[in-house]
Protein backbone atom coordinates (compact mmCIF):
# COMPACT_ATOMS: atom_id res chain seq x y z
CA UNK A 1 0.00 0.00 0.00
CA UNK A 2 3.04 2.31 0.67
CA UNK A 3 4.51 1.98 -2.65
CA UNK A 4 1.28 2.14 -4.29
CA UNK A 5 0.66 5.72 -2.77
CA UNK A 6 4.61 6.63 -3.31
CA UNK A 7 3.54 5.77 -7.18
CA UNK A 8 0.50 7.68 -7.14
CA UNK A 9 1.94 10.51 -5.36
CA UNK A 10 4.59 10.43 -8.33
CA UNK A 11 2.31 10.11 -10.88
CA UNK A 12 0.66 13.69 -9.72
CA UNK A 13 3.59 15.12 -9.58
CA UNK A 14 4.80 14.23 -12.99
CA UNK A 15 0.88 15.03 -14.53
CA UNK A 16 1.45 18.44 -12.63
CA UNK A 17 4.99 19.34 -14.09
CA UNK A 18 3.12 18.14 -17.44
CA UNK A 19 -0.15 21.11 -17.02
CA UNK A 20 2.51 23.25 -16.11
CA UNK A 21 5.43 23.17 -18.61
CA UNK A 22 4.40 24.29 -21.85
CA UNK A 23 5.50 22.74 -24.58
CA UNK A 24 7.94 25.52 -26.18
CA UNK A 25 9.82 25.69 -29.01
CA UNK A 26 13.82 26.73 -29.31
CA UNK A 27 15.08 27.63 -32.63
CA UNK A 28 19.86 27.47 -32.37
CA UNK A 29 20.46 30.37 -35.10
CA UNK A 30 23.64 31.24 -36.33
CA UNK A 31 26.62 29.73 -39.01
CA UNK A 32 28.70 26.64 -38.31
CA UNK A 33 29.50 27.29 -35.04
CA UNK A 34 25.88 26.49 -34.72
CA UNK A 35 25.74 23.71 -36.98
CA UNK A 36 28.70 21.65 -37.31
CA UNK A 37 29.28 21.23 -33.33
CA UNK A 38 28.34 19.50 -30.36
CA UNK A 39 27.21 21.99 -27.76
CA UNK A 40 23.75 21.51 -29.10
CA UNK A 41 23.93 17.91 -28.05
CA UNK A 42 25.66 18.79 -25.11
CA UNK A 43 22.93 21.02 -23.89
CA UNK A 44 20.22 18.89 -24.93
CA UNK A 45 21.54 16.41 -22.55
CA UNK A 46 21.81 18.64 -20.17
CA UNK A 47 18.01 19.82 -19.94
CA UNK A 48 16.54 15.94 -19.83
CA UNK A 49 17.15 15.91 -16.59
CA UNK A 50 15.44 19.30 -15.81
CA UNK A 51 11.27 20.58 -16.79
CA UNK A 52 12.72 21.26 -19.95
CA UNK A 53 13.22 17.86 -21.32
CA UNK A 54 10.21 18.44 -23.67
CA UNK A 55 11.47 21.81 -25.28
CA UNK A 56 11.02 20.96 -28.76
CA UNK A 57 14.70 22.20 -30.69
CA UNK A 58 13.54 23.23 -34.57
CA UNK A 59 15.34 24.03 -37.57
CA UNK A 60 15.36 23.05 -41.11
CA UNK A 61 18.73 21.53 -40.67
CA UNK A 62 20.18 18.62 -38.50
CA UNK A 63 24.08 18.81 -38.99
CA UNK A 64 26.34 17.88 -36.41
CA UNK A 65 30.16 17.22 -35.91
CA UNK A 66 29.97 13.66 -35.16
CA UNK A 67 28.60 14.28 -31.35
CA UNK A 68 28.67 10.61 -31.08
CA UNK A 69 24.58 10.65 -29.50
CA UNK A 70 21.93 9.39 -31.65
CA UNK A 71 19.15 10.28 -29.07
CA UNK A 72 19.41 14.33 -28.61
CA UNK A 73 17.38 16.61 -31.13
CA UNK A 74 19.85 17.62 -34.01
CA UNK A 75 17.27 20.02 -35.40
CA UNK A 76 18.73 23.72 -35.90
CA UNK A 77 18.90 26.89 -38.21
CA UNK A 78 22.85 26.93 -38.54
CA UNK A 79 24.52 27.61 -42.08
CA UNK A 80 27.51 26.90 -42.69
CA UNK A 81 29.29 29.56 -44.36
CA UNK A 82 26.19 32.49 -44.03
CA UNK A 83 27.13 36.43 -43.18
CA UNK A 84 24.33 37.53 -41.24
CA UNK A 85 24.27 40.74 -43.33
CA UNK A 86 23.37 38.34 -46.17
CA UNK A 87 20.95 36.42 -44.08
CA UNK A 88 19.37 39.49 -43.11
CA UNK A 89 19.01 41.24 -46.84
CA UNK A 90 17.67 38.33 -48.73
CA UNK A 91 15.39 37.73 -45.80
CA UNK A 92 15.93 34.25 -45.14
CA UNK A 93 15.07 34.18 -41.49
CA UNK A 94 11.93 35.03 -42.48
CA UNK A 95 11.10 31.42 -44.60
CA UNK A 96 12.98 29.50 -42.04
CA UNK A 97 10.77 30.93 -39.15
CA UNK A 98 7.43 29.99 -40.97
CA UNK A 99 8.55 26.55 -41.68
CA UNK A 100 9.83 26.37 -38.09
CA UNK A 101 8.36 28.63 -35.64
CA UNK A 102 10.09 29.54 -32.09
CA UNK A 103 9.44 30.96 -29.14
CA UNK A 104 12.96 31.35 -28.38
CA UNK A 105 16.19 31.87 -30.30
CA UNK A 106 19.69 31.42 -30.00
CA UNK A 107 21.75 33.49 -32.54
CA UNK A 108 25.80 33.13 -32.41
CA UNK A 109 26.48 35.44 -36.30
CA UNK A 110 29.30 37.27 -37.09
CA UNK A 111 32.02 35.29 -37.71
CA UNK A 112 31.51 34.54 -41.75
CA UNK A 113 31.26 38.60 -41.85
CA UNK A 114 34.46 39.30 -40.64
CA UNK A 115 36.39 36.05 -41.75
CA UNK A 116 35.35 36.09 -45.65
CA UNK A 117 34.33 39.63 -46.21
CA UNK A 118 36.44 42.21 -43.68
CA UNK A 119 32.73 43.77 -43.02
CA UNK A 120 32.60 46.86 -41.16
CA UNK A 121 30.83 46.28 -37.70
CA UNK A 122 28.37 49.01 -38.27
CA UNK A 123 26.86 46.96 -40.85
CA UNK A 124 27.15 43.48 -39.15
CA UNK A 125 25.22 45.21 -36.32
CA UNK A 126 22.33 46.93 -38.66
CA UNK A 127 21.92 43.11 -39.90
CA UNK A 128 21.87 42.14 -36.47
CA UNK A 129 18.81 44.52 -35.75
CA UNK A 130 16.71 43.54 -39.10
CA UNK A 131 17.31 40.07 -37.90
CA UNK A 132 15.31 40.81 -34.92
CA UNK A 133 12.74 43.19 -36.25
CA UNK A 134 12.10 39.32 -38.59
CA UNK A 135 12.37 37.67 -35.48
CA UNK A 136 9.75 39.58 -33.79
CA UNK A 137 7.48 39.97 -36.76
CA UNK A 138 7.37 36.21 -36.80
CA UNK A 139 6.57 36.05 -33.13
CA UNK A 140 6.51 39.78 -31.05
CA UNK A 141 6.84 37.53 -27.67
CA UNK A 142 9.75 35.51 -28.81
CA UNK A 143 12.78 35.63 -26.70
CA UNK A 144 16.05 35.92 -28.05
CA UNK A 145 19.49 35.14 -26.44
CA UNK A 146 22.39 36.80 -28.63
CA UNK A 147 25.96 35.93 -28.19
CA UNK A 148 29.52 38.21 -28.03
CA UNK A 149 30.85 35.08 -30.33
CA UNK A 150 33.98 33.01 -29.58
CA UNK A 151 37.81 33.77 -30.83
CA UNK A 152 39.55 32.63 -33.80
CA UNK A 153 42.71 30.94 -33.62
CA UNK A 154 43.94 31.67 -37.01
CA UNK A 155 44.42 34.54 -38.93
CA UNK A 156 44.08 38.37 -37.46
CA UNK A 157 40.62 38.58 -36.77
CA UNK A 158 40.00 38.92 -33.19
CA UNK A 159 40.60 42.62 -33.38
CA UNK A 160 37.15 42.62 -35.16
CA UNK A 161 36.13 39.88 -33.62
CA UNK A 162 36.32 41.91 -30.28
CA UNK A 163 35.16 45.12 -32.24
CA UNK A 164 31.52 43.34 -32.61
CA UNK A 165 31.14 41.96 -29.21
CA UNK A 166 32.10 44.79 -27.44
CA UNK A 167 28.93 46.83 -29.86
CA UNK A 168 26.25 44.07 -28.51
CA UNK A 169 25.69 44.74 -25.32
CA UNK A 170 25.00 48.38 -26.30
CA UNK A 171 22.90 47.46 -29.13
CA UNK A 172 21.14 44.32 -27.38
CA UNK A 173 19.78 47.30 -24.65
CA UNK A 174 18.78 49.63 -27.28
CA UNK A 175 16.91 46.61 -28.94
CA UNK A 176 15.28 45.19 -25.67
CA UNK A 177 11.40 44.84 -25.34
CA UNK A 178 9.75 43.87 -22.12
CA UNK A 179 7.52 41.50 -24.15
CA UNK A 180 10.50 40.20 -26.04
CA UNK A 181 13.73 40.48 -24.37
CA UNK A 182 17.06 39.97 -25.44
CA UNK A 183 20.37 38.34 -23.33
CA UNK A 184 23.82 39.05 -23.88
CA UNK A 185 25.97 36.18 -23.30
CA UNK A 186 29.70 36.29 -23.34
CA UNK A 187 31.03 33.74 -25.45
CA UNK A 188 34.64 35.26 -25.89
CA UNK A 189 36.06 35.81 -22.56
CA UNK A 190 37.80 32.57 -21.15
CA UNK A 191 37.70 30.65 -24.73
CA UNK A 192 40.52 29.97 -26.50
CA UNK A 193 40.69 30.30 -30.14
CA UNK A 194 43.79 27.80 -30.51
CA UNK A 195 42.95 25.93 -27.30
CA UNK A 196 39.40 25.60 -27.42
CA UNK A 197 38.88 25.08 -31.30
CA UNK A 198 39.75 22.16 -33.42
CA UNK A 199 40.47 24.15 -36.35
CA UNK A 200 40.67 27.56 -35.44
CA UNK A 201 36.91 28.23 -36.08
CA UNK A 202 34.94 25.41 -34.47
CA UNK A 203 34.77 24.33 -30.86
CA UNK A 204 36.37 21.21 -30.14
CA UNK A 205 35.35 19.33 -27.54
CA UNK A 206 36.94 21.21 -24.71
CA UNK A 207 35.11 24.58 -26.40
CA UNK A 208 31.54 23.00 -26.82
CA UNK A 209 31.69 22.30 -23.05
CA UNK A 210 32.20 25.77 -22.73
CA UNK A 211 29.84 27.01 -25.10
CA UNK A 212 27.22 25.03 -23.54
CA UNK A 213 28.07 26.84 -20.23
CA UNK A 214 27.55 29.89 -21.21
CA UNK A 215 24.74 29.63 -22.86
CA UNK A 216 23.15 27.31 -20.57
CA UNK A 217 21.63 30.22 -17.60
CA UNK A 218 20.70 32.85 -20.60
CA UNK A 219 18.50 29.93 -22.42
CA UNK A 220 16.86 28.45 -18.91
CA UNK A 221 15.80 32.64 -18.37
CA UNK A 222 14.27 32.55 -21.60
CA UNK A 223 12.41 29.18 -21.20
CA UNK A 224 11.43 30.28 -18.22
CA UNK A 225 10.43 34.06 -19.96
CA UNK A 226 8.51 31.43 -22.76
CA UNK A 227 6.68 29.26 -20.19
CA UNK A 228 5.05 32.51 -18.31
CA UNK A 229 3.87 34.00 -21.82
CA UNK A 230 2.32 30.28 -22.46
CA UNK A 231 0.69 29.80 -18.84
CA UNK A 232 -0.66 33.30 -19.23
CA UNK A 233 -2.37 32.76 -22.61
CA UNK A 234 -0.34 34.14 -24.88
């Protein structure tokens, strides 16, 4: 009789954490640091064990770097090789949000900008704000979570690289909404671009660990940001 109560008891519980978690939808945004990686799996891991097991990931892609886990959800929005100026003028966000909506967003963009095209971080930042004007005309609630992206470890682009992270924060503010807010996450400071990436541009193991950390108390805000918005009808 004990154990049947400890199993009903249980039971509500788990029906109660059901009626009360949402079922919410998180779109990873970015370039190759988004797709070809493992800090997607990493994280995805991470949240079974929490109320966010259920959060649905959604993209029109499902690339990896050989994360070794065939259960987590590969689904994502990274490109390998996109500018987010380009993703920004020829409005792709836009098609890849009705095919996939989200009611939050991870964007890590930049890096494709600066690598293959020198562009000027005025500009990468005016892409950055059209990007979530497309964002919120998709969804005016959605939350987004925007990263200062990681170090290189070839080549002489950190100087820029360090140019455009230290505009976000001041942009990210100007951008904020109450309704749909927007996190800054620090993705440079403490990773190393010869270190931490396999190649120079992607996170190794070591640097996917680290990703994922970062990330990690930005995203639970948000999904916690997503849930209220659900459990108070909108």
């Amino acid at each position: 009789m004990v154990a049947f109560s400890t199993l009903l008891t249980a039971l509500a519980a788990s029906t109660a954490v059901a009626q009360t978690t949402p079922k919410l939808r998180y779109m990873p945004f970015g370039d190759s640091i988004t797709e070809i990686i493992c800090w997607r799996s990493k994280l995805w891991n991470k949240l079974q064990t929490t109320e966010w097991a259920s959060v649905d990931f959604v993209g029109s892609g499902r690339g990896e770097n050989s994360c070794r886990d065939t259960k987590y959800d590969r689904d994502n929005e990274g490109h390998s090789g996109f500018l987010a100026i380009n993703i920004a003028n020829q409005k792709q966000l836009v098609g890849w949000l009705q095919k996939n909506p989200a009611d939050v967003i991870t964007m890590h963009l930049g890096t494709n900008d600066i690598v293959q095209q020198n562009k000027n971080v005025p500009d990468i930042i005016a892409a950055f704000t059209t990007l979530v004007t497309q964002m919120r005309e998709h969804n005016p609630r959605i939350k987004i979570v925007v990263a200062q992206i990681i170090p290189l470890g070839l080549g002489n682009f950190n100087a820029k690289v360090q140019q455009l992270n230290a505009a976000i924060p001041g942009w990210a503010q100007q951008q904020n909404k109450t309704e749909s807010p927007i996190w800054v996450v620090d993705q440079y400071t403490g990773f190393s671009g010869s270190a931490d990436n396999r190649d120079g541009v992607h996170p190794n193991d070591a640097g996917d660990t680290k990703m994922l950390n970062v990330w990690y108390p930005a995203i639970i805000k948000a999904f916690e940001a997503a849930k209220a918005d659900k459990l108070a009808g909108f």
